[in-house]
C-alpha atoms as a PDB file:
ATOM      1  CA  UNK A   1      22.063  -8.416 -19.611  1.00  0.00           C
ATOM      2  CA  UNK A   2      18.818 -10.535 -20.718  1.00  0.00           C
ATOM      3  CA  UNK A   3      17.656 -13.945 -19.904  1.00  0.00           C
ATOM      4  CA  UNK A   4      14.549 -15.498 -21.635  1.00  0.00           C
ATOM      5  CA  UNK A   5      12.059 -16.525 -18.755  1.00  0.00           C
ATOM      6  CA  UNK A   6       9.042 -18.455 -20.421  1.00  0.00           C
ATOM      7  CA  UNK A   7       7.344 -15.688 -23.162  1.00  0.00           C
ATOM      8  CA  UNK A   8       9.025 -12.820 -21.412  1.00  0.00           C
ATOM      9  CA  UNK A   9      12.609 -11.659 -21.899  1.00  0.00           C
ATOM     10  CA  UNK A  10      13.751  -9.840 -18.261  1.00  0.00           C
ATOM     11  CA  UNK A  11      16.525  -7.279 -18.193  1.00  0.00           C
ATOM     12  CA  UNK A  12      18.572  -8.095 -15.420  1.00  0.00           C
ATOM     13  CA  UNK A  13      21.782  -6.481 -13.605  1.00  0.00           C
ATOM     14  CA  UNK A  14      24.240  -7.915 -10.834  1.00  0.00           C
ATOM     15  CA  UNK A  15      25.456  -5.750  -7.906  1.00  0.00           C
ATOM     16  CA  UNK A  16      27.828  -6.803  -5.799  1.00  0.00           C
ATOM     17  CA  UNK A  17      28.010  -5.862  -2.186  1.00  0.00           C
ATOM     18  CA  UNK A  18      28.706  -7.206   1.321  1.00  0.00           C
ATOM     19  CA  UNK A  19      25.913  -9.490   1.806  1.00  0.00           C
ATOM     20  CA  UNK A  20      25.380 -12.471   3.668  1.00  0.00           C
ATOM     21  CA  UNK A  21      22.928 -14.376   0.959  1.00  0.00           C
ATOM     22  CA  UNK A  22      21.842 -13.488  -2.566  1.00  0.00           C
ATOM     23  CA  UNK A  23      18.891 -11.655  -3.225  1.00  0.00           C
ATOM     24  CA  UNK A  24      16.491 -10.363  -5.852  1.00  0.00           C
ATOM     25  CA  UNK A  25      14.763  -7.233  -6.544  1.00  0.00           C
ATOM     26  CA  UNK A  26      12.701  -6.050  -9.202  1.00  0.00           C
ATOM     27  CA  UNK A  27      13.034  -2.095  -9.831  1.00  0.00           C
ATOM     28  CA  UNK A  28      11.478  -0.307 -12.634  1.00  0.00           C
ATOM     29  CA  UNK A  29      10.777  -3.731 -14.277  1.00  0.00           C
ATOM     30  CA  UNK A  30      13.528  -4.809 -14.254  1.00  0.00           C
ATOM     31  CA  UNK A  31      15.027  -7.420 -12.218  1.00  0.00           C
ATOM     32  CA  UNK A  32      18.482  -6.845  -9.870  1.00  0.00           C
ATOM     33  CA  UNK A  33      20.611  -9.406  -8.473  1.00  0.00           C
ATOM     34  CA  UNK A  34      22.149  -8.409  -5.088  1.00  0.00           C
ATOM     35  CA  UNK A  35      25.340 -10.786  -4.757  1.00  0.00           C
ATOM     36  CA  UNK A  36      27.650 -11.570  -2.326  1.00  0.00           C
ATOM     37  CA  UNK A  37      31.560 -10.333  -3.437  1.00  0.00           C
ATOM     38  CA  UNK A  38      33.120 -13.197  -5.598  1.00  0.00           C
ATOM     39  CA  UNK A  39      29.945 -15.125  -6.592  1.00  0.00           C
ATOM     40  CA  UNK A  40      29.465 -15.618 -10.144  1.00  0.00           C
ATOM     41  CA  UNK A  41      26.600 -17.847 -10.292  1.00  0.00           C
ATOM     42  CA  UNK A  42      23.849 -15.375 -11.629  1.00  0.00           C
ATOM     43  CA  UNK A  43      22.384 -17.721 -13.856  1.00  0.00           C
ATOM     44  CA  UNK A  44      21.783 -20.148 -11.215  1.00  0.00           C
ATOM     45  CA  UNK A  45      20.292 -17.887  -8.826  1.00  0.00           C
ATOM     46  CA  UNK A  46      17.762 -16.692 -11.700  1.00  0.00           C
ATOM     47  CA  UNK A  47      17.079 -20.475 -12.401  1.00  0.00           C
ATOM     48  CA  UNK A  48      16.406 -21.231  -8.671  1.00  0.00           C
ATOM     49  CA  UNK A  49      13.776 -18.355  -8.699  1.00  0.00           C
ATOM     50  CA  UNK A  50      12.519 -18.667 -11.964  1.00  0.00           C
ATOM     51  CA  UNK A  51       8.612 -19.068 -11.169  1.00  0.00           C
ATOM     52  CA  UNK A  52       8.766 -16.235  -8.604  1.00  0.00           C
ATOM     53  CA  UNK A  53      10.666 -13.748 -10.844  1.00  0.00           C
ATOM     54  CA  UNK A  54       8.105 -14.934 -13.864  1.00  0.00           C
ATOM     55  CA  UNK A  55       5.094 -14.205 -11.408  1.00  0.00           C
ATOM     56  CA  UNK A  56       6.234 -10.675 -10.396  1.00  0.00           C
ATOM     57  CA  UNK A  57       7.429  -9.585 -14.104  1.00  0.00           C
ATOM     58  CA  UNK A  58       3.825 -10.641 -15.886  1.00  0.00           C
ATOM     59  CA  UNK A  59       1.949  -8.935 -12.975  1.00  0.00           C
ATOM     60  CA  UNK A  60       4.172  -5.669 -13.472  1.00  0.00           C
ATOM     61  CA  UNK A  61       3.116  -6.351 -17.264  1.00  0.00           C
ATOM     62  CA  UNK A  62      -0.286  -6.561 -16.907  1.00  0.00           C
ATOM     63  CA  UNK A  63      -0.737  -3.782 -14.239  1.00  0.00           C
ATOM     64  CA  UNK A  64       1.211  -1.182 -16.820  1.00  0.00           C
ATOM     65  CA  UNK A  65      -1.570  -2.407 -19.727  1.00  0.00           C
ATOM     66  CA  UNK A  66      -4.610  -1.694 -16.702  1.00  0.00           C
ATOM     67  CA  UNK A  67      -3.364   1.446 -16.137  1.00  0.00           C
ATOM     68  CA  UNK A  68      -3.635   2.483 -19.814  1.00  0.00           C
ATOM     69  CA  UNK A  69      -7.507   2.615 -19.087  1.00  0.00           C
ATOM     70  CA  UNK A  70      -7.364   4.753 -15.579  1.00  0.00           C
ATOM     71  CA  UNK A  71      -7.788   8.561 -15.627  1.00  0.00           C
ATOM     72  CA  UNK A  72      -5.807  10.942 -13.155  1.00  0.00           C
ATOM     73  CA  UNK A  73      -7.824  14.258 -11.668  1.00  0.00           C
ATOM     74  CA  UNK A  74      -4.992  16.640 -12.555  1.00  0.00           C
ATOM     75  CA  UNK A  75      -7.144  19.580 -11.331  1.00  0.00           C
ATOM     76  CA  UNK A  76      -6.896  19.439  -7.095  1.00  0.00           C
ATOM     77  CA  UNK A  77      -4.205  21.445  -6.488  1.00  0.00           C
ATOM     78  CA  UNK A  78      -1.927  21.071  -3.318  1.00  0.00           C
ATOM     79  CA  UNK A  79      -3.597  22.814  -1.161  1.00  0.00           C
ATOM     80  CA  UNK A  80      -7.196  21.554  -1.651  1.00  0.00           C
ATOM     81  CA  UNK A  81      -5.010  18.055  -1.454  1.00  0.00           C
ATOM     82  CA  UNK A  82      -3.500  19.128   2.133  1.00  0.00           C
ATOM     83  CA  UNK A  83      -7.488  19.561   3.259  1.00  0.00           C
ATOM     84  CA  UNK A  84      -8.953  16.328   2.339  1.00  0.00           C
ATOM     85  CA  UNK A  85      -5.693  14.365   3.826  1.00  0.00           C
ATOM     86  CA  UNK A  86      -6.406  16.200   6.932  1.00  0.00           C
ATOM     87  CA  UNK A  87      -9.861  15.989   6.570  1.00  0.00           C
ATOM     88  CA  UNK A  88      -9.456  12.140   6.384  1.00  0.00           C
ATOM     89  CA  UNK A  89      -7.209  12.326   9.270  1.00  0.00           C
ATOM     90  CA  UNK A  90      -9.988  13.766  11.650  1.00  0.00           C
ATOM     91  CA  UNK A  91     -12.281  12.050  10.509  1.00  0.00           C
ATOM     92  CA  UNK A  92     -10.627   8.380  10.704  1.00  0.00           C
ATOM     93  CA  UNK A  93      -8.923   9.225  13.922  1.00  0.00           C
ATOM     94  CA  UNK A  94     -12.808   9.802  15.703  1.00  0.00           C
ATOM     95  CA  UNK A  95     -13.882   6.600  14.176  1.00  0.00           C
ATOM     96  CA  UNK A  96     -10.663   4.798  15.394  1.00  0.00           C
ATOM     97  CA  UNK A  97     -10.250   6.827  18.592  1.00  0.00           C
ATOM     98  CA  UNK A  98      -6.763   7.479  17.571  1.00  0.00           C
ATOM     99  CA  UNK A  99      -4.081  10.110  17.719  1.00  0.00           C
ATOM    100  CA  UNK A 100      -2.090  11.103  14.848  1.00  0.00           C
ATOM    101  CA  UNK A 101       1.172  13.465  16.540  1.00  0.00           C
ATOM    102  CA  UNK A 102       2.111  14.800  12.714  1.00  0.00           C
ATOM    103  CA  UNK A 103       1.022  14.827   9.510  1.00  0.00           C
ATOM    104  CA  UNK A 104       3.462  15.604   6.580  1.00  0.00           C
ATOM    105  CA  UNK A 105       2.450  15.505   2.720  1.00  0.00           C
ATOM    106  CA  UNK A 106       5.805  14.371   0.359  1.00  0.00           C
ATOM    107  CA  UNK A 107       6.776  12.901  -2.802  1.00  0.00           C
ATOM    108  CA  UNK A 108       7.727   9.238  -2.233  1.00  0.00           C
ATOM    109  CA  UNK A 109       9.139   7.335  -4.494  1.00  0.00           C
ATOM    110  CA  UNK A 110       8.330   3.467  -3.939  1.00  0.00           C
ATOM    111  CA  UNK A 111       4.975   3.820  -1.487  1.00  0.00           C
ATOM    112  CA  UNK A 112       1.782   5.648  -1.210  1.00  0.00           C
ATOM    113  CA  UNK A 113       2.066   6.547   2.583  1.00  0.00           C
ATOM    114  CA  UNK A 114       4.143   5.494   5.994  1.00  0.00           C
ATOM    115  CA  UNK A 115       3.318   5.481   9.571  1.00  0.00           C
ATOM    116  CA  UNK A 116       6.183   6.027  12.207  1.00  0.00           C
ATOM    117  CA  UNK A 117       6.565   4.536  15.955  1.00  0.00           C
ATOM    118  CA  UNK A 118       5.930   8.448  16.687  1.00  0.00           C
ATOM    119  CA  UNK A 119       2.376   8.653  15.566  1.00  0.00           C
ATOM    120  CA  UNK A 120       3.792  10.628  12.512  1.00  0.00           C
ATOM    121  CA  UNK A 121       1.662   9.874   8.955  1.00  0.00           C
ATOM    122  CA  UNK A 122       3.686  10.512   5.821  1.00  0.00           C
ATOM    123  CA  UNK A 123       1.276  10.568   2.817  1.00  0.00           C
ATOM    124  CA  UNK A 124       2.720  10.767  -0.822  1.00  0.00           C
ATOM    125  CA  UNK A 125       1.674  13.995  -2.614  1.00  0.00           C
ATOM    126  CA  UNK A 126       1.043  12.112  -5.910  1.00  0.00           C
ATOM    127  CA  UNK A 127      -2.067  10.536  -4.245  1.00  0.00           C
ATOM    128  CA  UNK A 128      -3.585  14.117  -5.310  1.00  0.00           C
ATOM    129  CA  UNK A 129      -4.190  12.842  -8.606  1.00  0.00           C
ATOM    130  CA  UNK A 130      -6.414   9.792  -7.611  1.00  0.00           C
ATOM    131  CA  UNK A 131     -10.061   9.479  -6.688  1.00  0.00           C
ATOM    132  CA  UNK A 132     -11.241  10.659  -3.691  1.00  0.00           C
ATOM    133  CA  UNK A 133     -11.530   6.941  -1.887  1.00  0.00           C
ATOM    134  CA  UNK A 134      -7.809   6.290  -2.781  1.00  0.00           C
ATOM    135  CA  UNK A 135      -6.786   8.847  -0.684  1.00  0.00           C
ATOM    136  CA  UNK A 136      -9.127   8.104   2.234  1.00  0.00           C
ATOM    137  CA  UNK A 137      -8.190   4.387   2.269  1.00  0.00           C
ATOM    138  CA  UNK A 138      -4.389   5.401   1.524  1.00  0.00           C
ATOM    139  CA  UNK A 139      -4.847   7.494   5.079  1.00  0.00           C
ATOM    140  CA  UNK A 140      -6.955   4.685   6.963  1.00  0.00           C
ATOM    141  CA  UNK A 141      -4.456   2.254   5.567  1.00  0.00           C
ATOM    142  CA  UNK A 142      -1.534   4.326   7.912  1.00  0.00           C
ATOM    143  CA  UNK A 143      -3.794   5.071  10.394  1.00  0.00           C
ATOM    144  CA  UNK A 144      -4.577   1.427  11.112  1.00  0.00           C
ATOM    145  CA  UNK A 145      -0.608   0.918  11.410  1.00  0.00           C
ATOM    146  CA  UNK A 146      -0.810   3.192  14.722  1.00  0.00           C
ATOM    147  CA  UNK A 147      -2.539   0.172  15.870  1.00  0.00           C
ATOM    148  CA  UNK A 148      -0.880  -2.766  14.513  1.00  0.00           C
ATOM    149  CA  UNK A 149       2.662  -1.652  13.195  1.00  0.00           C
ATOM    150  CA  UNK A 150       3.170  -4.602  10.502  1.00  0.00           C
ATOM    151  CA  UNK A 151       0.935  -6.123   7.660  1.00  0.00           C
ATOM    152  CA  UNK A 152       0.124  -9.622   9.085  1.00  0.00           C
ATOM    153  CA  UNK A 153      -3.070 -10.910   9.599  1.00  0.00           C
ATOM    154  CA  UNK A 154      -4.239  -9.080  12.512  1.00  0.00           C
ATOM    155  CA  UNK A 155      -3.201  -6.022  10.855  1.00  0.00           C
ATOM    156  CA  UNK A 156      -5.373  -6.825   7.361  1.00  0.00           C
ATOM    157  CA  UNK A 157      -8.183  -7.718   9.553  1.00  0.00           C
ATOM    158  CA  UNK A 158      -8.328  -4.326  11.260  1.00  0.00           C
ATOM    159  CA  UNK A 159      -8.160  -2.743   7.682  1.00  0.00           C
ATOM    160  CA  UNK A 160     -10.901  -4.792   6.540  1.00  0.00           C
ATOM    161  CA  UNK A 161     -13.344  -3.634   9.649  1.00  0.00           C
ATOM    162  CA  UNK A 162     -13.770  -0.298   7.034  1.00  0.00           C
ATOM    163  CA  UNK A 163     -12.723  -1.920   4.031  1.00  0.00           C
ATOM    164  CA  UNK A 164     -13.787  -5.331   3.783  1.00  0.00           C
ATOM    165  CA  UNK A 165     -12.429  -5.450  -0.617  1.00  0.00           C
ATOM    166  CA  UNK A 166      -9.083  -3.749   0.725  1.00  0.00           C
ATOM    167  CA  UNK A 167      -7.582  -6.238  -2.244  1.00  0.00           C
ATOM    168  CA  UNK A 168      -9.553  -4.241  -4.378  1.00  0.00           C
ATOM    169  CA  UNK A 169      -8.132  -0.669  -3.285  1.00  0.00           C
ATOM    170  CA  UNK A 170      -4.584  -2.281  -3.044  1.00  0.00           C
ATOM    171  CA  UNK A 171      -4.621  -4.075  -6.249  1.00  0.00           C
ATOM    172  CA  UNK A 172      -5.909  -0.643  -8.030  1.00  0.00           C
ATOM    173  CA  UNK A 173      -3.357   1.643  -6.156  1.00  0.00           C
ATOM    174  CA  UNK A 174      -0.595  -0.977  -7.438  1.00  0.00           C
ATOM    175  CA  UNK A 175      -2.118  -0.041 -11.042  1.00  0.00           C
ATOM    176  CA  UNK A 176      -2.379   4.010 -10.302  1.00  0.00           C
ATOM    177  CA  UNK A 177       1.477   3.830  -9.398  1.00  0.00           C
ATOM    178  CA  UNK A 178       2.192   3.465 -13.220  1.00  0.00           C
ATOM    179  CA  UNK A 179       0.863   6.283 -14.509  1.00  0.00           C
ATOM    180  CA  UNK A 180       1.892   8.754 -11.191  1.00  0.00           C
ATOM    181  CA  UNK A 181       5.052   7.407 -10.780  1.00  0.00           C
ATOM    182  CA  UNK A 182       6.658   9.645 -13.003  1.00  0.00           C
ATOM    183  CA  UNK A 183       4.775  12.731 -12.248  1.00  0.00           C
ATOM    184  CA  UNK A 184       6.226  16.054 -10.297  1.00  0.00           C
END
């Protein structure tokens, strides 16, 4: 189904499932309705949420136009990827006086790295085919969560000790995710 939001026309979808309260999601570009069973109301919902769904949609636009004009460095291979992450991992762990207990390389689908309760950092393999400081802020990024385990203030504010334009790196990783999102 389509709805006309402003200048954009979103594709939407409605899933039904046992939920307490309606919420949104936008996969893909595309925007999903999660609905409790027997409400029928979609158009409503969308109505309610109309500036917020307009505000994610253009951004997802005009990220997928900035990414037209990045460049991915096909040629580090896996291995020579595995090295710099753990390189990075040294590295930011002396400077932090931290402990990492595992590190584990994998292809993610929705996020560029995680950090579990266990001192285990999962980085996404498709990071390989950024520049160099991608990857070493991706890895101080989830090294900084072994510290502070959400993304409030406190949390942004330790990032920002290294990386004081962290909006920049975040803003341009949210632009690299459209043309490696695909890839492997």
């Amino acid at each position: 189904m389509k709805i006309k939001i402003q200048d954009i026309e979103v594709k939407y979808h409605v899933f039904h499932r046992k939920v307490k309260y309606a919420r949104l999601e936008i996969k893909y570009g595309e925007l999903n309705l999660i609905m409790p069973l027997g409400i029928k109301d979609y158009r409503g919902f969308i109505n309610k949420h109309e500036k917020w769904i307009y505000r994610k949609i253009s951004r997802i636009k005009r990220l997928k136009i900035e990414s037209e004009s990045r460049q991915l460095d096909v040629s580090r291979d896996d291995n020579t990827f595995r090295e710099l992450v753990l390189f990075y991992v040294d590295k930011i762990s002396q400077e932090m006086d931290l402990k990492v207990n595992r590190v584990t390389l994998r292809q993610m689908k929705t996020r560029w790295g995680s950090c579990s309760s266990l001192g285990n950092i999962s980085i996404n393999t498709r990071l390989k085919y950024l520049p160099k400081s991608f990857i070493e802020y991706v890895v101080h990024h989830e090294m900084c969560h072994l510290k502070i385990r959400n993304h409030r203030k406190y949390y942004w504010d330790l990032v920002a000790l290294k990386y004081p334009d962290y909006e920049k790196y975040e803003n341009e990783l949210s632009i690299y995710w459209f043309l490696v999102k695909d890839l492997d």
